[in-house]
N, C-alpha and C. Protein backbone atom coordinates (compact mmCIF):
# COMPACT_ATOMS: atom_id res chain seq x y z
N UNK A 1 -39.81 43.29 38.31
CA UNK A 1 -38.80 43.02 37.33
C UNK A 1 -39.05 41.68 36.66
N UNK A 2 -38.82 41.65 35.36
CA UNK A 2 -38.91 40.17 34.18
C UNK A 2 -37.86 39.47 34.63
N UNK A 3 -37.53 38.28 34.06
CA UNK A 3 -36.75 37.64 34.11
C UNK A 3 -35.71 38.33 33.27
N UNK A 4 -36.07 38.78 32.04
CA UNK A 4 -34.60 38.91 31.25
C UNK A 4 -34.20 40.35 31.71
N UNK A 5 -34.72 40.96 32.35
CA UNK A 5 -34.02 42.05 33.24
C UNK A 5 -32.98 41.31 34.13
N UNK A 6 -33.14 40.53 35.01
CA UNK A 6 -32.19 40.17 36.02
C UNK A 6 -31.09 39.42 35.14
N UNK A 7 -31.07 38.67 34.00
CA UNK A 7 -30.48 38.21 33.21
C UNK A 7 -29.26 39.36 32.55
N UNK A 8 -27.90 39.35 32.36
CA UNK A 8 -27.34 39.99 32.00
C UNK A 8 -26.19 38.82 31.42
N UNK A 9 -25.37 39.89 30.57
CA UNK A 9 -24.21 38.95 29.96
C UNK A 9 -24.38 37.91 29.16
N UNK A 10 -23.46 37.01 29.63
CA UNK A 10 -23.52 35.78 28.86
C UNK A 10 -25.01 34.87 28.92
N UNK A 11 -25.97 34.99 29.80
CA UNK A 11 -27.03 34.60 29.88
C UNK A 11 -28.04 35.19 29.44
N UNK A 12 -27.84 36.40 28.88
CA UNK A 12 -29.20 36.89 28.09
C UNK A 12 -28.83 36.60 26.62
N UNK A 13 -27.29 36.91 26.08
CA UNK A 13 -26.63 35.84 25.04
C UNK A 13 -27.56 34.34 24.63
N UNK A 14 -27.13 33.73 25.74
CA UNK A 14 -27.75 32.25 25.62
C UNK A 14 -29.75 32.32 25.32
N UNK A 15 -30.20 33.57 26.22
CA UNK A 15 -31.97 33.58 25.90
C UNK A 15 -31.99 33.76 24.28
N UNK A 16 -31.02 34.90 24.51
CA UNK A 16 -31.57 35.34 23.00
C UNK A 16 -30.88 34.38 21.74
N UNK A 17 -30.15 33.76 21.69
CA UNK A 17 -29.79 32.93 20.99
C UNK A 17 -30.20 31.52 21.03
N UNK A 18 -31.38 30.84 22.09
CA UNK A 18 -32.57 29.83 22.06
C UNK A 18 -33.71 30.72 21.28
N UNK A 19 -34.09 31.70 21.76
CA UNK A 19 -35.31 32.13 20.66
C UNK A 19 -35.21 32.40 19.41
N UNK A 20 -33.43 32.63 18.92
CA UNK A 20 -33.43 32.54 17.28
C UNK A 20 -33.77 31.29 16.67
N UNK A 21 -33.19 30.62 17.55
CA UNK A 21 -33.20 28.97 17.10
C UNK A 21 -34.68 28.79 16.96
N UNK A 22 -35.12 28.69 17.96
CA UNK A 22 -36.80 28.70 17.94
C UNK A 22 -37.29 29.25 16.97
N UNK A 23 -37.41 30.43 16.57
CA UNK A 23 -38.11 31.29 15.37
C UNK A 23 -37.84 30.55 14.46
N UNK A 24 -36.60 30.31 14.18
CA UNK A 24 -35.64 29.49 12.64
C UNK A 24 -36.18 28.07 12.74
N UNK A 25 -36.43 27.77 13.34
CA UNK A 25 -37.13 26.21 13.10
C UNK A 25 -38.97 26.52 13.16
N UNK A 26 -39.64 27.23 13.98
CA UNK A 26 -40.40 27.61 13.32
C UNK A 26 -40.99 27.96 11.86
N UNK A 27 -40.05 28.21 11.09
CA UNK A 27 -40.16 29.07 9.84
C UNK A 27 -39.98 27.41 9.03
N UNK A 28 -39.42 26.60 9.50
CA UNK A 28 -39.21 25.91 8.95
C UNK A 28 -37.57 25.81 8.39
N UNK A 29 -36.70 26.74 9.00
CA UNK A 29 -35.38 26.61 8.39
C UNK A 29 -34.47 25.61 9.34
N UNK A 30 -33.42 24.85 8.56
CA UNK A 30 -32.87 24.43 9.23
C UNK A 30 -31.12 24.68 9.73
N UNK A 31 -31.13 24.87 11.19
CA UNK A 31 -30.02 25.49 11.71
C UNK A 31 -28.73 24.66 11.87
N UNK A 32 -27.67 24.66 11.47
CA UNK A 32 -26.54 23.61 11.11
C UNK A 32 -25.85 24.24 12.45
N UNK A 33 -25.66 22.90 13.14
CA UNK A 33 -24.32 23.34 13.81
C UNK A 33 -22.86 23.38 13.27
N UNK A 34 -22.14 23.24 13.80
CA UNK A 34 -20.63 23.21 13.27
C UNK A 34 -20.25 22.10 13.18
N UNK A 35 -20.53 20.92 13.89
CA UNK A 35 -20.24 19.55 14.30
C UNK A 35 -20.96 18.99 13.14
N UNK A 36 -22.31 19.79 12.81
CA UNK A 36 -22.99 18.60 11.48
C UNK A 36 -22.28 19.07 10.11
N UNK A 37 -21.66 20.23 10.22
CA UNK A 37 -21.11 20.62 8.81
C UNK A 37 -19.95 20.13 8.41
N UNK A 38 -19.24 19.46 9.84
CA UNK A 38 -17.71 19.23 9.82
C UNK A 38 -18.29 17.08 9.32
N UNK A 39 -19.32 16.93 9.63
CA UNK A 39 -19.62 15.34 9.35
C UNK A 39 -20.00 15.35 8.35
N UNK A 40 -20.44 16.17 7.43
CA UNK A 40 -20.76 16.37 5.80
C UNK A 40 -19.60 16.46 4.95
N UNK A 41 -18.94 17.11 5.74
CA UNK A 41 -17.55 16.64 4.67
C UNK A 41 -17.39 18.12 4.07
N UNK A 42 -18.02 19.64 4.70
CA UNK A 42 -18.07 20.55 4.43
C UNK A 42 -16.53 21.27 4.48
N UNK A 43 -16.02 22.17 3.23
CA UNK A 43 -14.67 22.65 3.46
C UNK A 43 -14.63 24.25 4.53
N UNK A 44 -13.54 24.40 4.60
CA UNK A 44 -13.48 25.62 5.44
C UNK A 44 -13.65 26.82 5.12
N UNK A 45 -13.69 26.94 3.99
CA UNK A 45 -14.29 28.08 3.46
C UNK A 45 -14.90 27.96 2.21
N UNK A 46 -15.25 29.50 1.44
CA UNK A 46 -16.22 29.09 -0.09
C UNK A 46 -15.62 28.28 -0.48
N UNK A 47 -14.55 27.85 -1.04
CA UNK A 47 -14.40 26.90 -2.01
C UNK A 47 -13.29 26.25 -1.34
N UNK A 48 -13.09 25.33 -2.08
CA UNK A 48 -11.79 24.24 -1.38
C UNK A 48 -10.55 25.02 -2.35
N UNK A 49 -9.31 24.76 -1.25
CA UNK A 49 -8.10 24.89 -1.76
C UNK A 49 -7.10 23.68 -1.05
N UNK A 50 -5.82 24.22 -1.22
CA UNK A 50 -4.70 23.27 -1.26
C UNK A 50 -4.71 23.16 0.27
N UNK A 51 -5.35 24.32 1.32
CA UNK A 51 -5.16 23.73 2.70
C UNK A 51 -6.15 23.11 3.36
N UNK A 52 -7.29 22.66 3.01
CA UNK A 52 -8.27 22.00 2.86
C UNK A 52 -7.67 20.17 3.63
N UNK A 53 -7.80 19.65 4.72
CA UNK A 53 -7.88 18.42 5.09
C UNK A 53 -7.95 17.43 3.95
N UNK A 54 -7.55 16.40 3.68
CA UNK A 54 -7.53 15.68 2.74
C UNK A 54 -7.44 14.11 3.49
N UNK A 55 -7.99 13.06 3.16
CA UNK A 55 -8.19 11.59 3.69
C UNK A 55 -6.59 11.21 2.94
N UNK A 56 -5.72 10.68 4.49
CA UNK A 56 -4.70 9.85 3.83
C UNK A 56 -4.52 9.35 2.75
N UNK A 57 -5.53 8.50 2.45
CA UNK A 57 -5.38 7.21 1.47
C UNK A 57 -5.45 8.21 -0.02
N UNK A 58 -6.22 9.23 -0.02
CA UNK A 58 -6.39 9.92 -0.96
C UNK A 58 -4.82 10.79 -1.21
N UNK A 59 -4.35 11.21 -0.44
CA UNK A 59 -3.15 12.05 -0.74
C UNK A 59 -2.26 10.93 -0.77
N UNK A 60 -1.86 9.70 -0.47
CA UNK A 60 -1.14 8.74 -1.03
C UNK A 60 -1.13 8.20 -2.09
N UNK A 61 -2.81 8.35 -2.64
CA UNK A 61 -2.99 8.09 -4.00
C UNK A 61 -2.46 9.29 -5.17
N UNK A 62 -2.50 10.19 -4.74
CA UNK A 62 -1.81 11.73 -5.42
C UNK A 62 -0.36 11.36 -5.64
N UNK A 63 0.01 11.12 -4.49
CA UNK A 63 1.34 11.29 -4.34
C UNK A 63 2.50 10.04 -5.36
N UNK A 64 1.43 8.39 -5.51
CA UNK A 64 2.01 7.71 -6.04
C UNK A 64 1.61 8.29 -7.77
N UNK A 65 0.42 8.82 -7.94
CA UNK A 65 0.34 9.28 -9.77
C UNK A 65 1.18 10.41 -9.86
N UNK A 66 1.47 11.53 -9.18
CA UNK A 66 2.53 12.34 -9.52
C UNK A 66 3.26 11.89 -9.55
N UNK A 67 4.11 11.24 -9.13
CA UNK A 67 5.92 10.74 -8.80
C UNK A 67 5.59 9.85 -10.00
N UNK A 68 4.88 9.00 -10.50
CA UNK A 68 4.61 7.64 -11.03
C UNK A 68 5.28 6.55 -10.97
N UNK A 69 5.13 6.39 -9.71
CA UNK A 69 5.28 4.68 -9.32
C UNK A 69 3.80 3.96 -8.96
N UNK A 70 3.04 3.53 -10.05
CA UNK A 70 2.37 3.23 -10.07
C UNK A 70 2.77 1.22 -9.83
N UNK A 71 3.33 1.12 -11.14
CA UNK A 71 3.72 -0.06 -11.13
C UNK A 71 4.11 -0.45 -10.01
N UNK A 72 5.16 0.07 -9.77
CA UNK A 72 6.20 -0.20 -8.22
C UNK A 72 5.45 -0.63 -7.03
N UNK A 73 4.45 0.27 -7.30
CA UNK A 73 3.46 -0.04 -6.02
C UNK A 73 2.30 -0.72 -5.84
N UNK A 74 2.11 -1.09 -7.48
CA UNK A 74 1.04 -2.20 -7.41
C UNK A 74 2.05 -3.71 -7.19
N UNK A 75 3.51 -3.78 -7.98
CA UNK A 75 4.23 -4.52 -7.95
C UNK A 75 4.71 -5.18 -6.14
N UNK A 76 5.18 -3.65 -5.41
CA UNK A 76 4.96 -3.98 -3.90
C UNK A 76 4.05 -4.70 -3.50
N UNK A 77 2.35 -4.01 -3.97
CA UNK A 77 1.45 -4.96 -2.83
C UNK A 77 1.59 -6.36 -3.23
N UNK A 78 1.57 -6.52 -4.44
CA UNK A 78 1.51 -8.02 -4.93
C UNK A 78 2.52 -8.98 -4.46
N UNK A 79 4.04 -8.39 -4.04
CA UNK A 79 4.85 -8.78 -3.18
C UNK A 79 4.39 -8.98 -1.76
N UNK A 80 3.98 -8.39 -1.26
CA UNK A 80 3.10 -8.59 -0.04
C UNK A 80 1.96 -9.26 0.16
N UNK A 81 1.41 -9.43 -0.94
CA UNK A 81 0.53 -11.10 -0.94
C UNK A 81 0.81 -11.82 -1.86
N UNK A 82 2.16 -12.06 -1.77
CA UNK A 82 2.81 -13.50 -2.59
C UNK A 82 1.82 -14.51 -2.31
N UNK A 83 1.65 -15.12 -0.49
CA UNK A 83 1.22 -16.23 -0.60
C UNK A 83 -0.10 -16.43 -0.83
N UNK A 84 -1.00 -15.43 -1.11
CA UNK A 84 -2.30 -15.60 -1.31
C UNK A 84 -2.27 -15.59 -3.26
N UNK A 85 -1.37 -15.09 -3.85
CA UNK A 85 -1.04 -15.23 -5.08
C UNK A 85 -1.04 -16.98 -5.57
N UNK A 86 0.13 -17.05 -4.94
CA UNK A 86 0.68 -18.39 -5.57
C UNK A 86 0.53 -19.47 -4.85
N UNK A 87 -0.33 -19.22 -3.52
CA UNK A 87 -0.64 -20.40 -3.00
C UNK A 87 0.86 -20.79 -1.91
N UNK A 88 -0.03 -21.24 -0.34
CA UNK A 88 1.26 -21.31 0.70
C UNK A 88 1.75 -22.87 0.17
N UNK A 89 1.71 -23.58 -0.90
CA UNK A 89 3.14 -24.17 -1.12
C UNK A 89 4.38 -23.73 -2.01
N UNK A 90 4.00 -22.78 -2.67
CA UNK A 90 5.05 -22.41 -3.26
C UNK A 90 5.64 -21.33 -2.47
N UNK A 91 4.47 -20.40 -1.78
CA UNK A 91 5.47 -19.73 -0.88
C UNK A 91 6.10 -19.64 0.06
N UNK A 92 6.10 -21.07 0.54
CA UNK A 92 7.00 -21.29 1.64
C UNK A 92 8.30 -21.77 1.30
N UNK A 93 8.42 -22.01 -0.01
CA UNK A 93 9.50 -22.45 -0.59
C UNK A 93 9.98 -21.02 -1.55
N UNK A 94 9.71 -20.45 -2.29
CA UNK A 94 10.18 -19.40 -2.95
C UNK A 94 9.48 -18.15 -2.73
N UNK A 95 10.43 -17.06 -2.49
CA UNK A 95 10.44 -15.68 -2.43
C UNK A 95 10.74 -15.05 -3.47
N UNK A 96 9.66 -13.99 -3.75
CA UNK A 96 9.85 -12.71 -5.03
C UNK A 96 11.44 -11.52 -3.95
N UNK A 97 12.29 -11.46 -4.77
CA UNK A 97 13.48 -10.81 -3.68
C UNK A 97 13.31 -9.44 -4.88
N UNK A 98 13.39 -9.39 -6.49
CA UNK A 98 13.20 -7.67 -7.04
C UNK A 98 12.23 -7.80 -8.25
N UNK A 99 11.80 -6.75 -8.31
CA UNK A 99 11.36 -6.45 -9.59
C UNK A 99 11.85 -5.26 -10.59
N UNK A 100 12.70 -5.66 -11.88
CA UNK A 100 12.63 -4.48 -12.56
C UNK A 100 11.87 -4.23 -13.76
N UNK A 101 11.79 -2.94 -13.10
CA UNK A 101 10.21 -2.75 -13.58
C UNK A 101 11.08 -2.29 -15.42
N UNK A 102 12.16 -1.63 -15.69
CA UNK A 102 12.54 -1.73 -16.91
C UNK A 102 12.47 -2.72 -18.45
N UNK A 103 12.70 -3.44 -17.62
CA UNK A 103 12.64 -4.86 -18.33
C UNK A 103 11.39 -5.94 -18.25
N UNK A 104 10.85 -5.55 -17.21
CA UNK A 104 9.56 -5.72 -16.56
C UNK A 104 9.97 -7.77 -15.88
N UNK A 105 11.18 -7.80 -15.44
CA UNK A 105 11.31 -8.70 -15.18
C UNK A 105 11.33 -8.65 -13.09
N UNK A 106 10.71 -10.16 -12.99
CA UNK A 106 10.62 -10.29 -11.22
C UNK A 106 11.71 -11.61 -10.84
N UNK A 107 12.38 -11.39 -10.44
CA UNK A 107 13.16 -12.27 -9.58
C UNK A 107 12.85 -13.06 -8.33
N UNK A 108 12.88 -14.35 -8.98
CA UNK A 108 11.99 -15.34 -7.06
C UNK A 108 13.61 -16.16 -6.96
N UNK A 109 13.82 -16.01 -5.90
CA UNK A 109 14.77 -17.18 -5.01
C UNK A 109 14.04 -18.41 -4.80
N UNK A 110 13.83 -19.45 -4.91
CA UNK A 110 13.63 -20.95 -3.90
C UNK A 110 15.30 -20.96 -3.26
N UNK A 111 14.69 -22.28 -2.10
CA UNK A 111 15.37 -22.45 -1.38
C UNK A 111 15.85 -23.58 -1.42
N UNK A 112 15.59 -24.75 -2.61
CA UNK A 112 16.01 -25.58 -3.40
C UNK A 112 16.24 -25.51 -4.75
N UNK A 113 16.80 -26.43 -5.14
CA UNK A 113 16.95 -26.77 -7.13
C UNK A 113 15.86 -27.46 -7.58
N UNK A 114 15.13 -28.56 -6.65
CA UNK A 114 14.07 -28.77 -7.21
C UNK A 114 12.98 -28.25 -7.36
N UNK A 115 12.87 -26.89 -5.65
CA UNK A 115 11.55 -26.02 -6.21
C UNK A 115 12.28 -25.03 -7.64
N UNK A 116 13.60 -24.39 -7.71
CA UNK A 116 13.75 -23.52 -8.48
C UNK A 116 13.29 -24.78 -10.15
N UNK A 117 13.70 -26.06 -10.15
CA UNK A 117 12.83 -26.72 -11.40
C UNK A 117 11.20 -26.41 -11.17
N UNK A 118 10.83 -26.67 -10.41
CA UNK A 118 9.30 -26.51 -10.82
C UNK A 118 8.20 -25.02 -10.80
N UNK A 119 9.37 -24.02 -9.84
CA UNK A 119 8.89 -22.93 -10.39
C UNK A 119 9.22 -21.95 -11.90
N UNK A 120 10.31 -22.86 -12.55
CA UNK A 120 10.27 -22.83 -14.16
C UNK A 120 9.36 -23.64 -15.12
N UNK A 121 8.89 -24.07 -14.46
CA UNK A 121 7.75 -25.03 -15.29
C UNK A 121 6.26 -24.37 -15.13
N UNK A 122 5.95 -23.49 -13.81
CA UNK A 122 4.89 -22.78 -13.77
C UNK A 122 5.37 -21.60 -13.96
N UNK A 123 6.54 -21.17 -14.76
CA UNK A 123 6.85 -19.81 -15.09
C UNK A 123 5.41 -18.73 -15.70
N UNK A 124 5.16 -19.83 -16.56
CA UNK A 124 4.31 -18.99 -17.51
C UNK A 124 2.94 -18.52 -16.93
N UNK A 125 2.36 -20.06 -16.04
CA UNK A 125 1.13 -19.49 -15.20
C UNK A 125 1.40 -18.43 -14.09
N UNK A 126 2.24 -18.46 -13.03
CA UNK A 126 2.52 -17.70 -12.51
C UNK A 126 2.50 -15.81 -13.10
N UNK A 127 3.37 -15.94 -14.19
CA UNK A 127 2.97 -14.39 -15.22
C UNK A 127 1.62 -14.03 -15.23
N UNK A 128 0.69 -15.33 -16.08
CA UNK A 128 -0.51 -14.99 -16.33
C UNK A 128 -1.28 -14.47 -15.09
N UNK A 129 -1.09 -15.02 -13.92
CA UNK A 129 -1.76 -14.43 -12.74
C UNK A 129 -1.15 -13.48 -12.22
N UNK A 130 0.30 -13.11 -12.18
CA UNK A 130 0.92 -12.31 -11.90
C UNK A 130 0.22 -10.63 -12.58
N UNK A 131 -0.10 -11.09 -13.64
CA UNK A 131 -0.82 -9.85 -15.13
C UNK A 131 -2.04 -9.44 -14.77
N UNK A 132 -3.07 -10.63 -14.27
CA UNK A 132 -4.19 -10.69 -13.96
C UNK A 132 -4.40 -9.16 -12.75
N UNK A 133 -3.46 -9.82 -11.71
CA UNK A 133 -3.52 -8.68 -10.79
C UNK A 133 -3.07 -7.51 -10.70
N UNK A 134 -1.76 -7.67 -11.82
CA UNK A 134 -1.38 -6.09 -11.93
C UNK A 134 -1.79 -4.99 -12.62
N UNK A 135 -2.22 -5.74 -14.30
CA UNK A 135 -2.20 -5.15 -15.51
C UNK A 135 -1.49 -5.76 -16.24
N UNK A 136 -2.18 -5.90 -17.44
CA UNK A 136 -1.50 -6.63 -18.58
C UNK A 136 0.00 -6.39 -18.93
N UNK A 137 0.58 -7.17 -19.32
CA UNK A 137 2.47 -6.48 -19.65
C UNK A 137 3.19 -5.94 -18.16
N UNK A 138 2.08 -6.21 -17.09
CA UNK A 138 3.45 -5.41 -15.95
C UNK A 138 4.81 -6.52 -15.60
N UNK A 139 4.41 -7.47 -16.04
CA UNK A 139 5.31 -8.59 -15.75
C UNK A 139 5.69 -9.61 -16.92
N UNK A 140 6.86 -9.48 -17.37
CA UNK A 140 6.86 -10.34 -19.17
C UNK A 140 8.02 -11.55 -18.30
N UNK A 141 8.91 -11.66 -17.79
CA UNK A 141 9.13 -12.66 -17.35
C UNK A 141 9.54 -13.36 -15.96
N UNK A 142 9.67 -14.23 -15.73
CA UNK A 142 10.17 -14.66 -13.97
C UNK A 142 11.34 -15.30 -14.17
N UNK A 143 12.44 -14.45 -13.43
CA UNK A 143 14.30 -15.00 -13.59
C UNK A 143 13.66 -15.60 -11.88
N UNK A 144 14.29 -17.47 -12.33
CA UNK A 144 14.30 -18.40 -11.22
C UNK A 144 15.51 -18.34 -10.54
N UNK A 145 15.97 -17.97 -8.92
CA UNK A 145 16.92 -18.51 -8.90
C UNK A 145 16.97 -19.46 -8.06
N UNK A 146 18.00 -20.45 -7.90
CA UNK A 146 18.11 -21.79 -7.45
C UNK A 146 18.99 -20.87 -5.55
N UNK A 147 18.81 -22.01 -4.53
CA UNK A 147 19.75 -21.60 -3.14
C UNK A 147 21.19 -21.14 -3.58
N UNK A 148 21.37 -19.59 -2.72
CA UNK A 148 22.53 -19.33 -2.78
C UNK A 148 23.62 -20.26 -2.03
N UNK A 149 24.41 -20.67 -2.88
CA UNK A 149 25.53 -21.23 -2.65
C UNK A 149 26.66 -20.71 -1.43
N UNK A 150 26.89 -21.42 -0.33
CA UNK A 150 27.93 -20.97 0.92
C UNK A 150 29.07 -20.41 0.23
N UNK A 151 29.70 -19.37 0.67
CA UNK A 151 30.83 -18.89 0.14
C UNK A 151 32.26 -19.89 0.42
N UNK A 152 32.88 -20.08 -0.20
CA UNK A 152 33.99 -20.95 -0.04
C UNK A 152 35.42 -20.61 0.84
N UNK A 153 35.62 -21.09 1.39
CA UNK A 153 36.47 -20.74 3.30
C UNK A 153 37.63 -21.74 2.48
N UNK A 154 38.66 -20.89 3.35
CA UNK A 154 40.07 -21.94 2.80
C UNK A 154 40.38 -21.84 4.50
N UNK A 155 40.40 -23.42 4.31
CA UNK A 155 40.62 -23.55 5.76
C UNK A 155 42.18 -24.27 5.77
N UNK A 156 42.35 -25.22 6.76
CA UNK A 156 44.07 -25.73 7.08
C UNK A 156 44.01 -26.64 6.21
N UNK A 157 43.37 -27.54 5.97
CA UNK A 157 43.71 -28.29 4.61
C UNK A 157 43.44 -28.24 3.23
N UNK A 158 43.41 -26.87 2.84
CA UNK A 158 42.48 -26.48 1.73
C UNK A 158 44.34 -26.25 0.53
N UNK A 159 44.36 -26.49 -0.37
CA UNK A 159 45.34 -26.33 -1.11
C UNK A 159 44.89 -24.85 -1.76
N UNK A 160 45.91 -24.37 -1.68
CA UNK A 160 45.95 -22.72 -2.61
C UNK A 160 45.29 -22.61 -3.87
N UNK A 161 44.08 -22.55 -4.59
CA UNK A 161 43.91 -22.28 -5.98
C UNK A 161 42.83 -23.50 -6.33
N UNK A 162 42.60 -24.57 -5.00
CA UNK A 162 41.59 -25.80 -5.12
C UNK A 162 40.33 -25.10 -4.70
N UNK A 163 39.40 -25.71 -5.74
CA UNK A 163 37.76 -25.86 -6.18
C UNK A 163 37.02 -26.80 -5.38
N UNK A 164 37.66 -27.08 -4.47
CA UNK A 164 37.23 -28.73 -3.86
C UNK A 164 36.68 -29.84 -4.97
N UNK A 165 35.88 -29.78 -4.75
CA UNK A 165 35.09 -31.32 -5.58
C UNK A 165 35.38 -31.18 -7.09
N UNK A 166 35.02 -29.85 -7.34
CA UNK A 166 35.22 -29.32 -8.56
C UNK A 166 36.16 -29.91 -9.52
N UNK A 167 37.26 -29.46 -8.85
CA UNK A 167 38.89 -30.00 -9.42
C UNK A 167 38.81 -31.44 -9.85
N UNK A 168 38.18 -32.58 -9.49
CA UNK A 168 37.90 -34.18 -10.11
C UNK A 168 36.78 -34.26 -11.23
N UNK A 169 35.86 -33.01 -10.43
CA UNK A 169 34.42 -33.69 -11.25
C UNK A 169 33.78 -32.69 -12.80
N UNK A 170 35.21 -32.15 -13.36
CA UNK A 170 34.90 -31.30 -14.42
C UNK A 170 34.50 -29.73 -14.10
C-alpha cells in the first residue's frame, strides 16, 4: 500500500491541496491567500458597495460634507488648538467660548480688562491667522469680552433698589 492509500479524509484534502499549490507556483502563478487579499485592501466581493468596511476617519469625513459642517468643524479643531494658535500667553488668559458661524463672528472671554484691552488691539492679527488656518472669510470678526461680573447679593445691609458704588459714582 502507498502512502495516499492509508491517507483518507481531511488528510488526503491537505496532500492534494500542497500539490496544487506546488504545480501553481511551478507554472509560475501566484497563489493569494485570504490574509494577503484582506492586507491589499481587497473588497468582498466584484465590486465595492455600501457594505464594504470603510476607515473611520474616512466615513467621518463623509459624514461632516454631507451634513455640512465643515466650518464648524474646522472652527472646533482650531478651538482645540487655541494655544498653539495664539501662543500660551494669550491663552492662558483668554478663551474662544462660541463661534457663529452666521455672522462668521468668534467670541473670546479674558479673564481681565486689561487682557480683554489688548486682545482688541491684536483683533485684527489674530483674524488674519485665525483665516490662515481655516479659510479665507471663515472668521470676519473677534467680539472681546472683558471678566464676567459677580452677580449682585442683597445682603442685611444692602438698601432696596441700591447699585452699591454705582449710586455715588454716576
Amino acid at each position: 500500500m502507498s502512502d495516499e492509500q492509508q491517507l483518507s479524509g481531511v488528510d488526503l484534502a491537505r496532500v492534494a491541496l500542497r500539490a496544487a499549490k506546488e504545480q501553481a507556483r511551478s507554472r509560475g502563478e501566484q497563489v493569494r491567500e485570504k490574509r494577503e487579499a484582506r492586507r491589499h485592501g481587497l473588497r468582498s466581493g466584484a465590486r465595492a458597495d455600501g457594505r464594504d468596511p470603510v476607515p473611520l476617519g474616512a466615513a467621518l469625513n463623509r459624514l461632516i460634507t454631507e451634513r455640512g459642517w465643515e466650518t464648524p468643524a474646522a472652527v472646533a479643531g482650531v478651538i482645540g488648538r487655541w494655544p498653539q494658535i495664539v501662543g500660551p500667553d494669550i491663552s492662558a488668559h483668554c478663551v474662544p467660548e462660541q463661534f457663529d458661524e452666521a455672522e462668521a463672528v468668534l467670541t473670546v472671554r479674558c479673564d481681565s480688562t486689561a487682557w480683554a484691552t489688548q486682545l482688541r488691539l491684536l483683533a485684527r492679527q489674530l483674524v488674519a491667522r485665525l483665516n490662515h488656518e481655516l479659510g479665507h472669510g471663515t472668521v470676519k470678526v473677534i467680539r472681546v469680552l472683558g471678566p464676567a461680573a459677580p452677580q449682585r447679593r442683597y445682603g442685611r445691609l444692602r438698601a432696596p433698589g441700591s447699585q452699591g458704588p454705582r449710586d455715588t459714582w454716576g
